[in-house]
N, C-alpha and C. Protein backbone atom coordinates (compact mmCIF):
# COMPACT_ATOMS: atom_id res chain seq x y z
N UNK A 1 -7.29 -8.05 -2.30
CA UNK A 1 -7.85 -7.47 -3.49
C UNK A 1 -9.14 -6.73 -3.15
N UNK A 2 -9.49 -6.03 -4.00
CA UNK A 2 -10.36 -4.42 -3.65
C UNK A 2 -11.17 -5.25 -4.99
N UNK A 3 -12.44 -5.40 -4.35
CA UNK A 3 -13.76 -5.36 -5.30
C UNK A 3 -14.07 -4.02 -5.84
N UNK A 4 -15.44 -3.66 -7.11
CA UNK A 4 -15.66 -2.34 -6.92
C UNK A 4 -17.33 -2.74 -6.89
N UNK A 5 -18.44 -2.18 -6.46
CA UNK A 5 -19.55 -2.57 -6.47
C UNK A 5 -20.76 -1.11 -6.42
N UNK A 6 -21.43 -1.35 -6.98
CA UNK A 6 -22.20 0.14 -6.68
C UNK A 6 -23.08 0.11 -5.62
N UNK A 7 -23.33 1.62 -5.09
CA UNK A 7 -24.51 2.01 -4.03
C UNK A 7 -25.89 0.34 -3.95
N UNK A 8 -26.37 0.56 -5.27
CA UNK A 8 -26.88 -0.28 -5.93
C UNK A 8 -26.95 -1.68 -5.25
N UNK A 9 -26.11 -2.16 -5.32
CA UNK A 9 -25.20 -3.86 -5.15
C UNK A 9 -25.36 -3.43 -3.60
N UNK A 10 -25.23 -2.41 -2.95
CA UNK A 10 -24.83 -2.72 -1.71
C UNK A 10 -25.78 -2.56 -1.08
N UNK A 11 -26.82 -1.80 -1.38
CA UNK A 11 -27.99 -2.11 -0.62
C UNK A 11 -28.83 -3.67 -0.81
N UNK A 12 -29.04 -4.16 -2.35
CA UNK A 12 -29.54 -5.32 -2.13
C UNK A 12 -28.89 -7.08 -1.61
N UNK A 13 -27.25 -6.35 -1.61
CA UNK A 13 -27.00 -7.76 -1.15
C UNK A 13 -25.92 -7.34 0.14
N UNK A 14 -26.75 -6.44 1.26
CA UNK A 14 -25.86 -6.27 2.43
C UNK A 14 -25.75 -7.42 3.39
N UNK A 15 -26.62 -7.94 3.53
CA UNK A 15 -26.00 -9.18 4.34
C UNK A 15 -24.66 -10.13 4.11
N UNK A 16 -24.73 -9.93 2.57
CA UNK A 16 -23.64 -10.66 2.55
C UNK A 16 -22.55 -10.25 1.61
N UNK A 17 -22.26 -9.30 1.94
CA UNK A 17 -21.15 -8.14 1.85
C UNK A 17 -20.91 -8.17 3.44
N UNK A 18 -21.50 -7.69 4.25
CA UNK A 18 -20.85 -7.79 5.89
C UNK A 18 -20.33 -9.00 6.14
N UNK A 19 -20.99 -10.08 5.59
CA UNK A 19 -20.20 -11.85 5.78
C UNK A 19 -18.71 -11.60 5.19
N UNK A 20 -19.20 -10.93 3.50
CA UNK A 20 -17.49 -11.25 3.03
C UNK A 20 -16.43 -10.11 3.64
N UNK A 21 -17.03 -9.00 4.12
CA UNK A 21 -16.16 -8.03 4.87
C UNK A 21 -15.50 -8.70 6.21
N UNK A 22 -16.34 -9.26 6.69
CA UNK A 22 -16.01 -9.59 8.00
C UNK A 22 -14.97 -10.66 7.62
N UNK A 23 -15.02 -11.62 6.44
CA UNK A 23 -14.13 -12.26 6.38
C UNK A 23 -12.93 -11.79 5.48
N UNK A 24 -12.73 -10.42 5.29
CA UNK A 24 -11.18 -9.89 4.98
C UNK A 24 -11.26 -9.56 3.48
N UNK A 25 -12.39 -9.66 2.67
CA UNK A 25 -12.85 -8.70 1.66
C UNK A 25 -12.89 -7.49 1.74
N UNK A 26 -12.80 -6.75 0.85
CA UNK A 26 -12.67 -5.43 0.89
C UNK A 26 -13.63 -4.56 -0.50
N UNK A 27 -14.11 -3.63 -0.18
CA UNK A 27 -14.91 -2.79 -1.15
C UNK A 27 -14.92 -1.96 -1.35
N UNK A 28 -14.59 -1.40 -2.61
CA UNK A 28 -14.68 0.14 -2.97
C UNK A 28 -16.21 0.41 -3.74
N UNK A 29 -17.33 1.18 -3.24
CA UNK A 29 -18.85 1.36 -2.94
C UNK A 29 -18.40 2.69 -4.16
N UNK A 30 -19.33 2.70 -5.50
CA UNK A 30 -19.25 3.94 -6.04
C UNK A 30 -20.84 4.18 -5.84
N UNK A 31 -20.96 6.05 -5.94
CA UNK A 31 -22.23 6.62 -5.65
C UNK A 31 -22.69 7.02 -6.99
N UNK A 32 -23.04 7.24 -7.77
CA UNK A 32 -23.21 7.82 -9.33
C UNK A 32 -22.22 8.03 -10.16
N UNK A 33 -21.91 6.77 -9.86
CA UNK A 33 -20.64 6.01 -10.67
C UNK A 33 -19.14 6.70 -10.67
N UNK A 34 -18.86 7.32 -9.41
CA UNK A 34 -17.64 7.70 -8.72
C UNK A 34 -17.73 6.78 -7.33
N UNK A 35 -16.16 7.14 -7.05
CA UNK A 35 -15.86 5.73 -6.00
C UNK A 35 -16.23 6.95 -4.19
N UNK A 36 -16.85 6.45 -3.70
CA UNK A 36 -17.84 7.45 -2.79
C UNK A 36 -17.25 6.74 -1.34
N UNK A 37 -16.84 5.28 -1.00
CA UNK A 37 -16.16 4.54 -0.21
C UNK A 37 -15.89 3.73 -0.07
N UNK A 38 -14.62 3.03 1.11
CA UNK A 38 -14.61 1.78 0.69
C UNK A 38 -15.11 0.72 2.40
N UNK A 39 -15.57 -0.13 2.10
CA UNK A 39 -15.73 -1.26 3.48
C UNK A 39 -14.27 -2.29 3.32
N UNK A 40 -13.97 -1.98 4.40
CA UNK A 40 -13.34 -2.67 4.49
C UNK A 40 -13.01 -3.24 6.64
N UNK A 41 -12.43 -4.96 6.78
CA UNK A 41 -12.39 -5.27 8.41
C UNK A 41 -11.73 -4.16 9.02
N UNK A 42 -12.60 -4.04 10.50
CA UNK A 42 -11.88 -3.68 11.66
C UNK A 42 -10.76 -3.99 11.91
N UNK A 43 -9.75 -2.97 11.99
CA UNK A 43 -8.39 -3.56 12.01
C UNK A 43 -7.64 -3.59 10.51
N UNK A 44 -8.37 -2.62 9.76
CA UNK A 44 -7.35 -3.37 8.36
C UNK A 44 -6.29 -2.21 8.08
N UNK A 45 -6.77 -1.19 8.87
CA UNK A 45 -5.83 0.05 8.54
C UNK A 45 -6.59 0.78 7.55
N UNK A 46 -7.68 1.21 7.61
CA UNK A 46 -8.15 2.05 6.56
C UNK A 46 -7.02 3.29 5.82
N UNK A 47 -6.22 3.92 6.46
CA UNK A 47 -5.76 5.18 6.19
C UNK A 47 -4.42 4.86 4.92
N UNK A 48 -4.60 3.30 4.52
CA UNK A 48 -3.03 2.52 4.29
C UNK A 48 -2.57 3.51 3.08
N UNK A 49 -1.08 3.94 2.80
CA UNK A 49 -0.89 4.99 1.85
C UNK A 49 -1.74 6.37 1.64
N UNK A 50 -2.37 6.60 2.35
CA UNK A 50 -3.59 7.53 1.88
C UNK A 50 -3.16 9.13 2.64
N UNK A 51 -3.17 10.43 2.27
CA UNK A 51 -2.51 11.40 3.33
C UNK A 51 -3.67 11.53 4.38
N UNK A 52 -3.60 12.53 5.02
CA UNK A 52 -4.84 12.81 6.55
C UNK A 52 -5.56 13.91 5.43
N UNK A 53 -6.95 13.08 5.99
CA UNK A 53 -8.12 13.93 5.36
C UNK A 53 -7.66 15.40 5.41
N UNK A 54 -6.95 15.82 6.45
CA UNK A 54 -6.80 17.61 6.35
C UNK A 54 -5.94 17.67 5.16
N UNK A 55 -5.20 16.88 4.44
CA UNK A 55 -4.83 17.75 3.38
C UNK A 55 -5.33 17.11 1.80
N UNK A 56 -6.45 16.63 1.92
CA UNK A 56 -7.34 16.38 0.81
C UNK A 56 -8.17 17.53 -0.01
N UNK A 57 -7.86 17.81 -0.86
CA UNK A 57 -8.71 19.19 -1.39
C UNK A 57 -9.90 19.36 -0.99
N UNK A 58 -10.15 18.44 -1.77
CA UNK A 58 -12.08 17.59 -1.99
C UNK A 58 -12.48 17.85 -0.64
N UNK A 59 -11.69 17.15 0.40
CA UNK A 59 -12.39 17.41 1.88
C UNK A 59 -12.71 18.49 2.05
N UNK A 60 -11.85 19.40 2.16
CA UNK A 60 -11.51 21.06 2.55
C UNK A 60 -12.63 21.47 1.77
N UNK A 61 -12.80 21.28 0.72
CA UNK A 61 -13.59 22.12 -0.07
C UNK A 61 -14.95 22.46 0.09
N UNK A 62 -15.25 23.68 -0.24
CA UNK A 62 -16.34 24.27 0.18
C UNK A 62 -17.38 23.66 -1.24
N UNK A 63 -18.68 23.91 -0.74
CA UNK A 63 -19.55 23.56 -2.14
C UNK A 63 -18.78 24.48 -3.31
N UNK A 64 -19.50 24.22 -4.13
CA UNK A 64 -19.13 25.18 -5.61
C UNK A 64 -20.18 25.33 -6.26
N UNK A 65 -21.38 24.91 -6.34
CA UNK A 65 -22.77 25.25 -6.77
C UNK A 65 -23.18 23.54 -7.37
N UNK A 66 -24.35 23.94 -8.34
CA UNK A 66 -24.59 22.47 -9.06
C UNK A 66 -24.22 22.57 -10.98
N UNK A 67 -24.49 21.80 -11.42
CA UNK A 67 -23.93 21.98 -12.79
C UNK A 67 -24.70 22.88 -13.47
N UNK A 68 -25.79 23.70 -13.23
CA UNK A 68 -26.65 24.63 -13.68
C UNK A 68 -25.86 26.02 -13.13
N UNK A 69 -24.56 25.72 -12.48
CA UNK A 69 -23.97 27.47 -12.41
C UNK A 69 -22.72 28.37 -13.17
N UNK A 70 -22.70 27.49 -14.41
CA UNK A 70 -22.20 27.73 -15.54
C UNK A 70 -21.15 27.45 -15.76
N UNK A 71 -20.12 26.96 -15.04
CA UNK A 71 -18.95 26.41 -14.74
C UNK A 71 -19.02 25.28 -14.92
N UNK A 72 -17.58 24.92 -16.45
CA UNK A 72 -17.19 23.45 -16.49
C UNK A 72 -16.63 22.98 -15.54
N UNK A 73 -16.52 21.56 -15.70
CA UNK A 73 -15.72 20.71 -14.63
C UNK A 73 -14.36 20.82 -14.75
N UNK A 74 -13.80 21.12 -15.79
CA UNK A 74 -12.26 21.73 -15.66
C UNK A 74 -12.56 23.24 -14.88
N UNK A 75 -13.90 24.07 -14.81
CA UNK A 75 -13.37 25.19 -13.72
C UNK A 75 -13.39 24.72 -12.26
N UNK A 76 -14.32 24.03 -12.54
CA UNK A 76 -14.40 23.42 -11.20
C UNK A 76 -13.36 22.72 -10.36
N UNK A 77 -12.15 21.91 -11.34
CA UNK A 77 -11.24 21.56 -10.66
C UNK A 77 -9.99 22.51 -10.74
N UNK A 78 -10.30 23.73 -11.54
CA UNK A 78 -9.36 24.38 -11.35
C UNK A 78 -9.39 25.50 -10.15
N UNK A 79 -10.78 25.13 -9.43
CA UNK A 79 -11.28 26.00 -8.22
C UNK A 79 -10.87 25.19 -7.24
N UNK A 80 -10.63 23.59 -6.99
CA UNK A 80 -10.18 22.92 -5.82
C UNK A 80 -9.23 22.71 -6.03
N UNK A 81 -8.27 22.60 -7.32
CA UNK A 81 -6.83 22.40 -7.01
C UNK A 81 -5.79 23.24 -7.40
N UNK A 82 -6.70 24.78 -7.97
CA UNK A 82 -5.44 25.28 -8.27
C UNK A 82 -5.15 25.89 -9.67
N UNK A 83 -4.05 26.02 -9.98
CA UNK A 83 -3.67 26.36 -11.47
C UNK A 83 -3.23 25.16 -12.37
N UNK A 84 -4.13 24.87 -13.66
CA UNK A 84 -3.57 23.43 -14.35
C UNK A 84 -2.80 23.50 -14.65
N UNK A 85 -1.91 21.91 -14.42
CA UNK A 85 -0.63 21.48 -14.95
C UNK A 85 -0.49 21.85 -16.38
């Protein structure tokens, strides 16, 4: 099972987050309250179901500005993925 914990949580209680990682816990770390990564043991298979970063949009993607460049977040995802469903 996949905890979820914030940036937050993980800086003040890293010691023992590496204890429960090391013992086969797992974490999904959000950054401003999106999921930003996960910790999880050496050996657990990070990549499990997941495609290769090269064909991740988000990866590929170039900046797009900040929210002051007039573009909603539906243009914005219609700039990394395309034409909406």
């Amino acid at each position: 099972m996949t905890r979820t914990i914030s940036a937050k949580q993980l800086r003040e209680q890293l010691p023992r987050i590496v204890q429960r990682v090391r013992e086969g816990e797992r974490f999904t770390v959000l950054y401003r309250s999106r999921p930003a990564f996960q910790l999880l043991p050496i050996g657990a298979g990070s990549s499990e179901g997941l495609p290769p970063l090269s064909e991740d949009p988000l990866f590929r993607a170039a900046a797009l500005g900040s929210t002051s460049d007039g573009l909603t977040s539906g243009d914005h995802d219609q700039l990394l993925y395309g034409k909406r469903r």
